[in-house]
Protein backbone atom coordinates (compact mmCIF):
# COMPACT_ATOMS: atom_id res chain seq x y z
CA UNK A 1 0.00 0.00 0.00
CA UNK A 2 1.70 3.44 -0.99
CA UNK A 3 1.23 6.09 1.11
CA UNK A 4 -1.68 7.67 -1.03
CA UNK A 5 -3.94 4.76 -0.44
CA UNK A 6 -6.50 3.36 1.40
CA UNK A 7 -8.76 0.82 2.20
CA UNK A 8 -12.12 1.20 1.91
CA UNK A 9 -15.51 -1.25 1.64
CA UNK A 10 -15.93 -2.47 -1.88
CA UNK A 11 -19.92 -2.69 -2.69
CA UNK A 12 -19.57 -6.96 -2.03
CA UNK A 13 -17.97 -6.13 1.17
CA UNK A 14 -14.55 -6.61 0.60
CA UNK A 15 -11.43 -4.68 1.33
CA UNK A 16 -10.08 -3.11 -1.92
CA UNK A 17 -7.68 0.09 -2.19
CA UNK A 18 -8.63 3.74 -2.82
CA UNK A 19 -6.36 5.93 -4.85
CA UNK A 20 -6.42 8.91 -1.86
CA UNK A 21 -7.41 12.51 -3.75
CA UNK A 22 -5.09 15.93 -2.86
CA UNK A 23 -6.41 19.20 -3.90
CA UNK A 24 -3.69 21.83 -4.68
CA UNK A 25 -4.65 25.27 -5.18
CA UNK A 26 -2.15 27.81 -6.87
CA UNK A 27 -1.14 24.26 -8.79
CA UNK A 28 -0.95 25.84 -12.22
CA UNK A 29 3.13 27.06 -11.53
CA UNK A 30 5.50 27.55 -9.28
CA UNK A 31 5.55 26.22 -5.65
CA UNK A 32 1.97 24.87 -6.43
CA UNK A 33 3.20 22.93 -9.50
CA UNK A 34 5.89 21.64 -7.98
CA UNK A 35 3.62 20.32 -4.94
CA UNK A 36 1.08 18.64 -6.88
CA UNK A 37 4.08 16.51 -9.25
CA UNK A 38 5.26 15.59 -5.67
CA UNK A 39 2.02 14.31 -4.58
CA UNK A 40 1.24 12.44 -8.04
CA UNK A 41 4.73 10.61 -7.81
CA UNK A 42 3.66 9.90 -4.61
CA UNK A 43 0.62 8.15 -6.01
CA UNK A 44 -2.19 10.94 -5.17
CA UNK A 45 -4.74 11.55 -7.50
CA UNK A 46 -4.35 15.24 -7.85
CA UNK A 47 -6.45 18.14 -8.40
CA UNK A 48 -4.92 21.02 -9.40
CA UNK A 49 -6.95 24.32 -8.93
CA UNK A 50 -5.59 27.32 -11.21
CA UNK A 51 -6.75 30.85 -10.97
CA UNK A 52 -6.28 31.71 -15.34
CA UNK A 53 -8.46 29.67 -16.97
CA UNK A 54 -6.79 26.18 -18.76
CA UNK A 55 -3.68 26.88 -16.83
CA UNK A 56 -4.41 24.18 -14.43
CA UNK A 57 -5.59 21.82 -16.79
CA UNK A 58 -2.49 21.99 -19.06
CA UNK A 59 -0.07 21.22 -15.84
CA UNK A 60 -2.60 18.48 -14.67
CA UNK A 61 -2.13 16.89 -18.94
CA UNK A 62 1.81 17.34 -17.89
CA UNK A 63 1.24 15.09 -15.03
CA UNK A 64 -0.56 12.71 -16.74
CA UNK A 65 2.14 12.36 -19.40
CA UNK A 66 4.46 12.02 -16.70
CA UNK A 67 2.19 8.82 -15.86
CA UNK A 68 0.54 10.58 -13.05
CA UNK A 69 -3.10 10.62 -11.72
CA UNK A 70 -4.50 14.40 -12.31
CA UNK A 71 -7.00 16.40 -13.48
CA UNK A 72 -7.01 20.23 -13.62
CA UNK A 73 -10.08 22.57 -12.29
CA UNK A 74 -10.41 26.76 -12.80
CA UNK A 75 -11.37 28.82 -9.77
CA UNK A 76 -10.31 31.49 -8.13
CA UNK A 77 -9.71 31.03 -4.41
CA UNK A 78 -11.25 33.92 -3.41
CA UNK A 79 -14.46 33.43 -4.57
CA UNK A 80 -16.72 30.60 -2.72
CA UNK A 81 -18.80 29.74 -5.50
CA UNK A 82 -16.14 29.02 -7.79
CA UNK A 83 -14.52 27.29 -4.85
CA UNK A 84 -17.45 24.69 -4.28
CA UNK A 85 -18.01 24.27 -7.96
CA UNK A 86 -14.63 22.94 -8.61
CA UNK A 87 -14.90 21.03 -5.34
CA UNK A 88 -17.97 19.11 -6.34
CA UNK A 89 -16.15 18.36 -9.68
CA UNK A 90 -13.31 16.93 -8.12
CA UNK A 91 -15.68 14.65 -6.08
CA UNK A 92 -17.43 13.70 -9.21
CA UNK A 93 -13.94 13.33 -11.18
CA UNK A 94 -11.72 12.06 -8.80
CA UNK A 95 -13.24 11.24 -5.41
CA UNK A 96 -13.50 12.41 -2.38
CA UNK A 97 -10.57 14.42 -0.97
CA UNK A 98 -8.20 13.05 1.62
CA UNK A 99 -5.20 15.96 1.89
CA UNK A 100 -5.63 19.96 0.89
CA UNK A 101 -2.91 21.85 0.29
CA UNK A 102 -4.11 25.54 0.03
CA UNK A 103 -1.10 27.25 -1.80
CA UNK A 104 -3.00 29.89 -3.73
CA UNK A 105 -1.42 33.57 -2.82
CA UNK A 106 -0.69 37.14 -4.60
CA UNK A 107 2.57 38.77 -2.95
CA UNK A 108 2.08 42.72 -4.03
CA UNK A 109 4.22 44.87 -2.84
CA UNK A 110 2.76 48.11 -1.26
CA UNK A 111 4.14 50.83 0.95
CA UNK A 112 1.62 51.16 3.89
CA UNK A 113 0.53 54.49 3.77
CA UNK A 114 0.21 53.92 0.16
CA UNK A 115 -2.07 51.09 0.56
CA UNK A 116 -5.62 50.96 -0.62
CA UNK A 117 -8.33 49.56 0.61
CA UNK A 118 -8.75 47.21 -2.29
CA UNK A 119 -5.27 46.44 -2.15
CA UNK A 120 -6.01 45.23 1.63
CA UNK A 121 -9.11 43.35 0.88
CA UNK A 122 -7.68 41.33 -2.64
CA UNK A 123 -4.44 40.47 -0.91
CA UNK A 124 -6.54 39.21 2.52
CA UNK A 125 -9.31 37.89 -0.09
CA UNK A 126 -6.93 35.79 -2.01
CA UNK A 127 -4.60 34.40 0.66
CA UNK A 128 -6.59 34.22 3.81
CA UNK A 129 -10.08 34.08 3.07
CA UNK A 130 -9.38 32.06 0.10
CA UNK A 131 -7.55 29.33 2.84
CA UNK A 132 -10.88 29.39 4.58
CA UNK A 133 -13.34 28.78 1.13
CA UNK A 134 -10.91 25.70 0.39
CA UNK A 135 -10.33 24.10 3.52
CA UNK A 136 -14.11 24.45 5.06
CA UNK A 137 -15.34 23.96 0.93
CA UNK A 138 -12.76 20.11 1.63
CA UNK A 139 -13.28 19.31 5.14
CA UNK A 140 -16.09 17.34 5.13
CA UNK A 141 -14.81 14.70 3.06
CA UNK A 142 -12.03 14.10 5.41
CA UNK A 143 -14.75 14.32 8.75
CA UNK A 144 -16.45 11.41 6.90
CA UNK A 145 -13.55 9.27 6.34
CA UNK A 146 -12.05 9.96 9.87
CA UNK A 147 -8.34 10.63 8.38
CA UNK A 148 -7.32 13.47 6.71
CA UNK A 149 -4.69 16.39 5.77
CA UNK A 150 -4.48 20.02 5.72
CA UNK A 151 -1.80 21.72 4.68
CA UNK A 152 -1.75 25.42 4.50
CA UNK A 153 1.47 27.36 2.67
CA UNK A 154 2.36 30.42 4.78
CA UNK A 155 5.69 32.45 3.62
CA UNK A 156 8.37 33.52 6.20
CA UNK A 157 7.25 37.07 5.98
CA UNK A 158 4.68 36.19 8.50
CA UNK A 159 7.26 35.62 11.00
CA UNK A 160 9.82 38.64 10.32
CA UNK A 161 7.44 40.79 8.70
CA UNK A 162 8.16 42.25 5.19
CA UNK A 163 8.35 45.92 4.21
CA UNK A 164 5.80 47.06 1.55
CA UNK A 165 3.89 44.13 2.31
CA UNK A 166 2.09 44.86 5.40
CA UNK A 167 -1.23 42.81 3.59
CA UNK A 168 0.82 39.80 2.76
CA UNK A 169 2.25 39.26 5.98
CA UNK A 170 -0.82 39.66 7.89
CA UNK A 171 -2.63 37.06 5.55
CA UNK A 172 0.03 34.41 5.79
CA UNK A 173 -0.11 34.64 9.78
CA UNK A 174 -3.56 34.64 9.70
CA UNK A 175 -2.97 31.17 7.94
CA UNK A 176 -0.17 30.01 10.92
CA UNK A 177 -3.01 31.04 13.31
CA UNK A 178 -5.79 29.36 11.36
CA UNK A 179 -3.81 26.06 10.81
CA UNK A 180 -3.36 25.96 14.57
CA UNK A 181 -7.10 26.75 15.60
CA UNK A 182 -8.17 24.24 13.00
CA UNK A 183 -5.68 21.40 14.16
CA UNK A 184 -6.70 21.55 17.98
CA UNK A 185 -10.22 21.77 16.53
CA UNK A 186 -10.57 18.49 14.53
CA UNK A 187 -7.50 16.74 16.21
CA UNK A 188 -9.61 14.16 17.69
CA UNK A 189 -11.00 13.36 13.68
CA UNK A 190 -8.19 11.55 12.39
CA UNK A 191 -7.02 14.64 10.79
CA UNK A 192 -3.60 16.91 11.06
CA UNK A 193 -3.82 20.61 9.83
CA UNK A 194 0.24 21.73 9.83
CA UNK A 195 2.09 24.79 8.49
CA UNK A 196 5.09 25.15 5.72
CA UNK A 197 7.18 28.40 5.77
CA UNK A 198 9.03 29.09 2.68
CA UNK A 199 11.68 31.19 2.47
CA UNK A 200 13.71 32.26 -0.50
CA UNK A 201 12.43 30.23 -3.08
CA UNK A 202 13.47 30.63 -6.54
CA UNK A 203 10.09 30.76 -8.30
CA UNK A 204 8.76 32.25 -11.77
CA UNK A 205 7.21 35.25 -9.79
CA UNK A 206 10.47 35.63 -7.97
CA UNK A 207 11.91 35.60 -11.48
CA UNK A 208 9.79 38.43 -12.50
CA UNK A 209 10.29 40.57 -9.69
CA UNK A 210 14.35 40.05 -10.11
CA UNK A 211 13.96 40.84 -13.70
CA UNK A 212 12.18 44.57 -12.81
CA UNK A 213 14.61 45.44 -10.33
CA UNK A 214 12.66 44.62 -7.16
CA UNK A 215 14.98 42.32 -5.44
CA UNK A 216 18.67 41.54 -5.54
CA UNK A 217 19.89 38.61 -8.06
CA UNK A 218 20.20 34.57 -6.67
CA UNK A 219 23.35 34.96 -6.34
CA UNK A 220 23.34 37.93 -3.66
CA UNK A 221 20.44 36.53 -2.06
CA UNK A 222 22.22 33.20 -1.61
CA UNK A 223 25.22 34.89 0.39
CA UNK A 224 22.50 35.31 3.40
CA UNK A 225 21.46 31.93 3.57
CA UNK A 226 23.38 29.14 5.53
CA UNK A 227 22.73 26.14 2.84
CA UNK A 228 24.42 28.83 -0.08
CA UNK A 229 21.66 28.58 -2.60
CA UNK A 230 18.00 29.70 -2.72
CA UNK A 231 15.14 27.01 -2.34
CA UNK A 232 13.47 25.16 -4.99
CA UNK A 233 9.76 24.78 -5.46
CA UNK A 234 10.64 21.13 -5.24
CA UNK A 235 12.37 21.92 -1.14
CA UNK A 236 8.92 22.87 -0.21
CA UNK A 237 7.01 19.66 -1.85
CA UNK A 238 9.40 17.17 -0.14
CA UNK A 239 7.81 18.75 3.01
CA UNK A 240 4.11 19.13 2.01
CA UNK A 241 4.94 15.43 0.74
CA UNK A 242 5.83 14.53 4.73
CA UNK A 243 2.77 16.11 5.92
CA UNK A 244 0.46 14.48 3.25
CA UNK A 245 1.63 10.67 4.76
CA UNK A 246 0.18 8.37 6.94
CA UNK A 247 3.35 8.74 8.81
CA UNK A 248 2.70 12.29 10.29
CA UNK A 249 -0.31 11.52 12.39
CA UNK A 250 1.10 13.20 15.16
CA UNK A 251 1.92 15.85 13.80
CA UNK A 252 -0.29 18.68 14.14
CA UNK A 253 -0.39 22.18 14.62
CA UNK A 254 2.87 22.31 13.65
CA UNK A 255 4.89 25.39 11.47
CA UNK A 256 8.26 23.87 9.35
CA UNK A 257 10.21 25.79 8.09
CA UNK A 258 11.78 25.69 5.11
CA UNK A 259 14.36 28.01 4.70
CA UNK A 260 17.97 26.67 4.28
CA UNK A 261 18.78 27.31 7.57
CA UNK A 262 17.57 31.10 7.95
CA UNK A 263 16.46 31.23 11.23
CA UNK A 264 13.78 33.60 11.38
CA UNK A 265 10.82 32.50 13.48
């Protein structure tokens, strides 16, 4: 039995393995991508939720290629409906789910006292709030089948705080307090709700953000960090791959860290 199964009732009453389902949101690049190849090597069948439509769908067909289980939904975090509508497909598709990984974030960057309103509210919206419409949207499958795994992907900015990103730091430690409320809350339901911290990833947004001048090259970046080289989107699925196992149930509540060695919270 690989870690991503389980054995459930077949209709004549015997024992027969169930391919376990992961939902990763933010799945269509970067970090996100990265997780749900992880967690279909790992034998998952994985549903990736992209914001842009088709996006998720063509890294779910790269999966499949790969001789993975996926299949790839549209919806943007922040909105419920959209939310629950890919959910139920993913039931229909797929199965019920077993392990959410809500990875799903914008990272603006904003002086305070420049900040908007709407700035506040999309950044909260797509990060925080759009945790709660995936995990609560989730949940109930893993209630029912008395094991389950949440895994929510904060950023190290909630633990040193960032400058010009007041709204993105408060969402992802809204998500280390959330995780924590949640795992005390359903502890006793077969279920662990854990915390991963990345820190200086090299991702395509990172990329961008290099490229305009916003932050200093890999290289420099790398000087500050014990391990000598900036993180990999596949550093943070080896983690969200520990989490996901049968082997981490108990562990709960918990923040890693993964940060080559920066120790910042």
């Amino acid at each position: 039995m690989t870690i991503a199964e389980a054995t459930v009732a077949a209709p004549d009453g015997t024992a027969e393995p169930q391919r376990r389902v992961a939902v990763v949101t933010g799945a269509a690049a970067g970090i996100g991508n990265s997780i749900a190849e992880r967690l279909a090597r790992d034998g998952f069948a994985v549903a990736l939720i992209g914001r842009t439509p088709g996006t998720a769908a063509a890294a779910a067909a790269d999966i499949v290629a790969a001789g993975g289980t996926a299949a790839g939904y549209d919806a943007d975090v922040a909105d419920r409906e959209q939310v629950d509508a890919a959910v139920e497909a993913i039931r229909a598709d797929l199965g019920p789910v077993s392990v959410v990984v809500a990875n799903a974030a914008v990272a603006p960057q904003q002086s305070f006292l420049d900040m908007t309103l709407d700035e506040w509210n999309t950044t909260i919206g797509t990060n925080l709030t759009g945790t709660f419409n995936t995990v609560q949207s989730c949940l109930p499958d893993l209630v029912e089948a008395g094991w389950g795994r949440v895994i929510l992907i904060s950023s190290s900015s909630a633990q040193r705080g960032a400058p010009r990103m007041a709204h993105y730091a408060a969402s992802k430690g809204g998500q280390l307090a959330l995780a924590k409320a949640l795992a005390v809350e359903f502890a006793r339901q077969g279920i662990t709700v854990n915390t991963v911290v990345p820190s200086s990833i090299d991702t395509p947004s990172v990329e961008k953000k290099r490229a305009a001048g916003k932050i200093p090259s890999a290289e420099d970046m790398a000087k500050f960090i014990p391990v000598g080289r900036m993180g990999t989107g596949a550093d943070i699925a080896g983690a969200v791959s520990y989490l996901a196992s049968d082997d981490t149930s108990y562990v709960t509540g918990q923040t890693i860290s993964v940060n080559g060695g920066s120790f910042i919270g």
